[in-house]
Protein backbone atom coordinates (compact mmCIF):
# COMPACT_ATOMS: atom_id res chain seq x y z
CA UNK A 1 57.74 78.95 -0.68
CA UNK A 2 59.91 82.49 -1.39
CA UNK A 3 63.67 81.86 -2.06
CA UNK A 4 64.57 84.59 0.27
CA UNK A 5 63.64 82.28 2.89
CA UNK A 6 66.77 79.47 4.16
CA UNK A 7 64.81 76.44 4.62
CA UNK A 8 63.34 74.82 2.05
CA UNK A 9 61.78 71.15 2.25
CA UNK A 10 62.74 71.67 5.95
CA UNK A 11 66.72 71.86 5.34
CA UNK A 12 68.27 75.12 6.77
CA UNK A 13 70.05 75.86 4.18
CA UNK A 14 72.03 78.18 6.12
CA UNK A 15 73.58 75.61 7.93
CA UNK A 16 74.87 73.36 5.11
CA UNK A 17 78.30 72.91 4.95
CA UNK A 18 80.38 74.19 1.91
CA UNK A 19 83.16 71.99 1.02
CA UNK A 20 86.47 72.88 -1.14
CA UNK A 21 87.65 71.68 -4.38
CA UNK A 22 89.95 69.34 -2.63
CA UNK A 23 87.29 68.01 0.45
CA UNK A 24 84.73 67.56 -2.18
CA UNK A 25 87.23 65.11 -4.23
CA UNK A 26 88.66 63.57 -1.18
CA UNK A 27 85.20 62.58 -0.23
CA UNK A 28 83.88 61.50 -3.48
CA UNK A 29 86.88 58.94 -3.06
CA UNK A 30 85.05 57.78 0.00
CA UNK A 31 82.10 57.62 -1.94
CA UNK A 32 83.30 55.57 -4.83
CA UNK A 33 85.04 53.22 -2.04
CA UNK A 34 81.47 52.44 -0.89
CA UNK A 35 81.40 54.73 2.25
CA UNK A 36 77.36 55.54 2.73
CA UNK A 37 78.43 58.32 5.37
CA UNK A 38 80.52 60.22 3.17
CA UNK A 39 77.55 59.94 0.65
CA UNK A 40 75.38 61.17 2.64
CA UNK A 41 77.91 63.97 3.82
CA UNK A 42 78.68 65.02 -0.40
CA UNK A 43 75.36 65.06 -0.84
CA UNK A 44 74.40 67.56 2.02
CA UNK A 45 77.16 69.45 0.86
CA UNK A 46 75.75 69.93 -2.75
CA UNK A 47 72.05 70.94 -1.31
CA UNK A 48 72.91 74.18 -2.32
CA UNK A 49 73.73 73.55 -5.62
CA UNK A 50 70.04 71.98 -6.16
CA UNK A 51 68.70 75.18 -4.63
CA UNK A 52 70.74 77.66 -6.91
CA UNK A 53 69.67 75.33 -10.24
CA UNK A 54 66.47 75.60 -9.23
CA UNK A 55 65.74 79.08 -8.87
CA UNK A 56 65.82 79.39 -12.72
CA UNK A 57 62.04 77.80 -12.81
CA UNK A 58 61.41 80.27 -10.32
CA UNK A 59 58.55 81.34 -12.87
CA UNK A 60 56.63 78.67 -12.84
CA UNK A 61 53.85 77.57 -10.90
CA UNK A 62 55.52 74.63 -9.92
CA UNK A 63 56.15 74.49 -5.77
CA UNK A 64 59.51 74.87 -5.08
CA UNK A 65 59.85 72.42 -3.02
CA UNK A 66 58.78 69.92 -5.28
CA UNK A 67 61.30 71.25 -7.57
CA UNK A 68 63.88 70.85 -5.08
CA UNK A 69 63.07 67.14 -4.24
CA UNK A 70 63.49 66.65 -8.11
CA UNK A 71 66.85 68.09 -8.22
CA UNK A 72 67.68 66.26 -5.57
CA UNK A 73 67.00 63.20 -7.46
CA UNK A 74 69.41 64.74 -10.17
CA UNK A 75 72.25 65.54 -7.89
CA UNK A 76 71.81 61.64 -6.92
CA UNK A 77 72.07 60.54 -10.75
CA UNK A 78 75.08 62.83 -10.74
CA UNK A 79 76.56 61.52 -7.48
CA UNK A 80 75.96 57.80 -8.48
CA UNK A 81 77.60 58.12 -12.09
CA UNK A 82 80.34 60.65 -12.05
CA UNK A 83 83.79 59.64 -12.79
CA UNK A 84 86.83 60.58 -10.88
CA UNK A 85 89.35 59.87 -13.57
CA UNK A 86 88.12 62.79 -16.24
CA UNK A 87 89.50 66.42 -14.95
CA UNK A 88 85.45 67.72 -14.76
CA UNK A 89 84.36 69.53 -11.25
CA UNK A 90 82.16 67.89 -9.92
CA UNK A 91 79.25 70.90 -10.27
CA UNK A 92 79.99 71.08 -13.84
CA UNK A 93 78.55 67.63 -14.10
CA UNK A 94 76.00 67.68 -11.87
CA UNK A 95 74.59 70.77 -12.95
CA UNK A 96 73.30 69.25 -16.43
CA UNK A 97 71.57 66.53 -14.38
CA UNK A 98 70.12 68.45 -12.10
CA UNK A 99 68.70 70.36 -14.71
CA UNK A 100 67.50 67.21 -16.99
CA UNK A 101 65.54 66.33 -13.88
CA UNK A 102 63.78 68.98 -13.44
CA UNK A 103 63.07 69.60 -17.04
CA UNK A 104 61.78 65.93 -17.52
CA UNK A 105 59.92 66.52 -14.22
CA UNK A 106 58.25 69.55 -15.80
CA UNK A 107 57.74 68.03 -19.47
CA UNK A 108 55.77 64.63 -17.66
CA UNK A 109 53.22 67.29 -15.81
CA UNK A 110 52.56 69.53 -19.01
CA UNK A 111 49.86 69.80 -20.01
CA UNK A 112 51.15 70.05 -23.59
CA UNK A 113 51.31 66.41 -24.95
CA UNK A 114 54.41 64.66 -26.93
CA UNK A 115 54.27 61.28 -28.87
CA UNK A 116 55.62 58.23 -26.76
CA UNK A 117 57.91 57.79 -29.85
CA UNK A 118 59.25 61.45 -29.62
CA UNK A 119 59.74 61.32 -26.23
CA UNK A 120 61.37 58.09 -25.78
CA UNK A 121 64.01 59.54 -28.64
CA UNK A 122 64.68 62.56 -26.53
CA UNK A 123 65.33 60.05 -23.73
CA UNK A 124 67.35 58.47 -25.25
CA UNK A 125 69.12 61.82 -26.59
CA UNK A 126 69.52 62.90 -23.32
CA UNK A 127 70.87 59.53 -21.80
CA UNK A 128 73.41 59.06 -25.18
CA UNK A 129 74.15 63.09 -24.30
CA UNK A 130 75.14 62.17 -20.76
CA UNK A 131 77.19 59.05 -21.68
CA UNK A 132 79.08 61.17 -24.16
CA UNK A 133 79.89 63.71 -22.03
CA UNK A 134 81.25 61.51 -18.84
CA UNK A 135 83.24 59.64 -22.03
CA UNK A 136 84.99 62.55 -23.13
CA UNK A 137 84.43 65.51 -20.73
CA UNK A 138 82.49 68.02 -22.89
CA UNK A 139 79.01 68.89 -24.55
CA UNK A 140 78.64 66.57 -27.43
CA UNK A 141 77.81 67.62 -30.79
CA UNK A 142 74.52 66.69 -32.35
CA UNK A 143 76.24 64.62 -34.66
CA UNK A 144 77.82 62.62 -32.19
CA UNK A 145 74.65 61.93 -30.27
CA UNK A 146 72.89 61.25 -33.57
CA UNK A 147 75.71 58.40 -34.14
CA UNK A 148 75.27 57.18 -30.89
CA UNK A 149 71.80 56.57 -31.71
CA UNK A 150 72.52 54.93 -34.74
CA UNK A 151 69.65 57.66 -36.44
CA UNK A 152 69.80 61.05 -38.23
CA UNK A 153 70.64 64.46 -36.44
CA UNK A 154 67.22 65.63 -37.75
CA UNK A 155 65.71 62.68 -35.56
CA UNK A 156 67.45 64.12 -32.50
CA UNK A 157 66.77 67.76 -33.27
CA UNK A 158 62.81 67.32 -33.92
CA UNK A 159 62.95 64.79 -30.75
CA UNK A 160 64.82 67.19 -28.23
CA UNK A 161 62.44 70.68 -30.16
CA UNK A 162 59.57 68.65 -29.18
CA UNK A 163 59.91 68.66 -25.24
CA UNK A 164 61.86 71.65 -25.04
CA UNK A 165 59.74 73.97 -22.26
CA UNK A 166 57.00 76.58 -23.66
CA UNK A 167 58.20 79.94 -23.00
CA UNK A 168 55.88 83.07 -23.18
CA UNK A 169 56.03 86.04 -25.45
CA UNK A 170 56.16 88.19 -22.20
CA UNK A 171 59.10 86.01 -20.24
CA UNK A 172 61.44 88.56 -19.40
CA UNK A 173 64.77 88.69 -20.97
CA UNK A 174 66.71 91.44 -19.30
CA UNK A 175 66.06 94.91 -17.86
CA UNK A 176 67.65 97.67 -19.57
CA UNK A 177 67.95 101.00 -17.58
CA UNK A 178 65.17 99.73 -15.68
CA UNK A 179 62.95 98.59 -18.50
CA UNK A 180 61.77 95.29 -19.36
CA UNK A 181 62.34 93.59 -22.34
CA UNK A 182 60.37 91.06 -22.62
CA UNK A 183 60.80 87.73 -25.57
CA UNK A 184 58.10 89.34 -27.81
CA UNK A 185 60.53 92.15 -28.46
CA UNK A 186 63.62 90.12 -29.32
CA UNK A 187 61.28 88.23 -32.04
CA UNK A 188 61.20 89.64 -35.38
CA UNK A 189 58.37 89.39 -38.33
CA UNK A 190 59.94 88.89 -41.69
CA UNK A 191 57.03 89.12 -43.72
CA UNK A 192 55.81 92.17 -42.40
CA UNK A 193 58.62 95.27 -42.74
CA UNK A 194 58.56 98.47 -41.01
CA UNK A 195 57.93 99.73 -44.84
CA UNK A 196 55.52 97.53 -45.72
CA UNK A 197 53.41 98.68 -42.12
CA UNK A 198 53.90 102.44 -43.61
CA UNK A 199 52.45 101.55 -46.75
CA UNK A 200 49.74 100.48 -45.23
CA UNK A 201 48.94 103.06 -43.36
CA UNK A 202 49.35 105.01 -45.93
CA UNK A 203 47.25 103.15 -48.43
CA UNK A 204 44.22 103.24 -45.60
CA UNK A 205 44.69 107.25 -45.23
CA UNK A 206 44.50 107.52 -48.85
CA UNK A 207 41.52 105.19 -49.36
CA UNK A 208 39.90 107.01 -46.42
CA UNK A 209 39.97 110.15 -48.28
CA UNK A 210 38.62 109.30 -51.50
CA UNK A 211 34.74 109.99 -51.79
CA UNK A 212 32.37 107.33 -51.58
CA UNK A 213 31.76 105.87 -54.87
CA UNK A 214 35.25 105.95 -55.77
CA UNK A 215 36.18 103.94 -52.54
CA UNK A 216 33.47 101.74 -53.36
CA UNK A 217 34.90 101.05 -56.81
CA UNK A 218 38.65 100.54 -55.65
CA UNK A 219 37.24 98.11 -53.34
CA UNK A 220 34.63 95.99 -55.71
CA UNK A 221 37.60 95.91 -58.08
CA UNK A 222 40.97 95.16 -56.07
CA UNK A 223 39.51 93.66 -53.20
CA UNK A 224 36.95 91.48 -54.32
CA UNK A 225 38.32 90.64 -57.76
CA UNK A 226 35.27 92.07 -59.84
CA UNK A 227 35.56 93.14 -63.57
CA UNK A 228 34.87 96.59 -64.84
CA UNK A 229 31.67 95.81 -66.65
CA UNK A 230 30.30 93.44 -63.36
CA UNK A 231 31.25 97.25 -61.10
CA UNK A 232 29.36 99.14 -63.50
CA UNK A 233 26.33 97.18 -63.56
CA UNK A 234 26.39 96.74 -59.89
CA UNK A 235 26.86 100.82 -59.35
CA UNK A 236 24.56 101.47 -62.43
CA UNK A 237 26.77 103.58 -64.56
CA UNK A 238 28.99 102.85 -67.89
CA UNK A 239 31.83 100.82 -67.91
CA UNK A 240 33.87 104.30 -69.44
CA UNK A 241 32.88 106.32 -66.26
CA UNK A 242 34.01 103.31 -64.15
CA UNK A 243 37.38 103.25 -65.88
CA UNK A 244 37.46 106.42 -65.35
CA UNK A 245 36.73 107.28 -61.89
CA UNK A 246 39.39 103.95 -60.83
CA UNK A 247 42.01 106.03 -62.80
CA UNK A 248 41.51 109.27 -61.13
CA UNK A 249 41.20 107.66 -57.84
CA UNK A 250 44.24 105.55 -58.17
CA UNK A 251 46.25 108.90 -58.94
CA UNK A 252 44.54 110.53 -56.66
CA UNK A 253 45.93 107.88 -54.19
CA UNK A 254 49.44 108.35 -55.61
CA UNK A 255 49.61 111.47 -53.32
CA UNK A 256 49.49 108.85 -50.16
CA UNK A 257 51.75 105.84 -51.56
């Protein structure tokens, strides 16, 4: 299903209604009194909410409307738990939810594989996360959710790595002047330098010019490890002229590095 279109799971969602700051909490007391009508009423009035969370998966192969059904379960959770006495809008909550739905509905249909044990900490993570966060109406630190736990903060950091989403090299990251740049070009190699690339190159032009036995010899010695004498008896000349030609073609190769 495209997002352009307004129906989705067959809700228009051009007819939902959009509530104010000051309906939305004057029904959620409803809600909290037990009124089912005004729960179903909030949550019609938060549809959109689901749809906008959604559209960040919009990448995935995943159907969109299955996606939304999942949020939908999320903006339930949220619905169901929220607490009226902390100053938090209502959307800043739910959001988080919303999105641990869908993220847990994505990580269960991977077809990467976790450890029940990993899993079940970042589960628990999650849920000690969410606890945390109605308790004292921000994100909690790693520390704190690690103390919840009663376990280390590396426990919680290898548990919540471990179902974190794959994300291609080639996900786009932003467009700049129309250009995109894509992960792979945000990531950099540590090992290999821009100067150590040049040095190769220039180490292969300057190998690629030597003449044949001298290439030969560079390679039998510095590339496979062999001694002067085992090159010399393996080319059939003296060990001298071996030493000899290596010296002149390693300052011949001077000229390149």
């Amino acid at each position: 299903m495209a997002l352009n279109k307004v129906e989705i799971c067959g809700v228009d969602t051009s007819k939902l209604p959009v509530l104010n700051q000051k309906e939305m909490r004057a029904l959620l007391l409803r809600v909290k009194a037990g009124d089912s009508e005004a729960r179903d009423e909030f949550l019609r009035s938060n549809l959109r909410l689901v749809l906008s969370v959604i559209q960040r998966f919009c990448h995935r192969s995943e159907s969109m409307d299955d996606l939304f059904q999942v949020g939908c379960i999320g903006l339930i959770k949220a619905v169901d738990n929220f607490d009226l006495s902390h100053d938090v809008r209502f959307s800043t909550y739910a959001v988080p939810m919303i999105v641990g739905e869908v993220r847990r509905h994505l990580r269960d249909n991977n077809t990467i594989r976790v450890s029940r044990s990993l899993r079940d900490m970042a589960y628990k993570a999650l849920q000690a996360r969410a606890r945390l966060m109605d308790a004292q109406g921000r994100e909690p630190t790693i520390a704190e959710i690690a103390r919840e736990l009663e376990t280390t903060e590396d426990d919680v950091v290898c548990a919540l790595d471990a179902i974190q989403d794959p994300v291609s090299l080639y996900e786009p990251i932003y467009h700049d002047d129309g250009d995109v740049i894509y992960l792979m070009d945000q990531i950099g190699d540590h090992k290999v330098s821009d100067a150590s690339w040049l040095d190769n190159i220039a180490l292969s032009t300057g190998i690629d010019s030597l003449a044949n036995r001298e290439r030969r010899i560079l390679r039998m010695r510095f590339f496979e490890g062999k001694t002067q004498m085992e090159v010399s008896r393996e080319i059939g000349i003296s060990q001298a002229q071996v030493s000899r030609l290596e010296k002149n073609a390693l300052k011949h190769m001077q000229k390149f590095v």
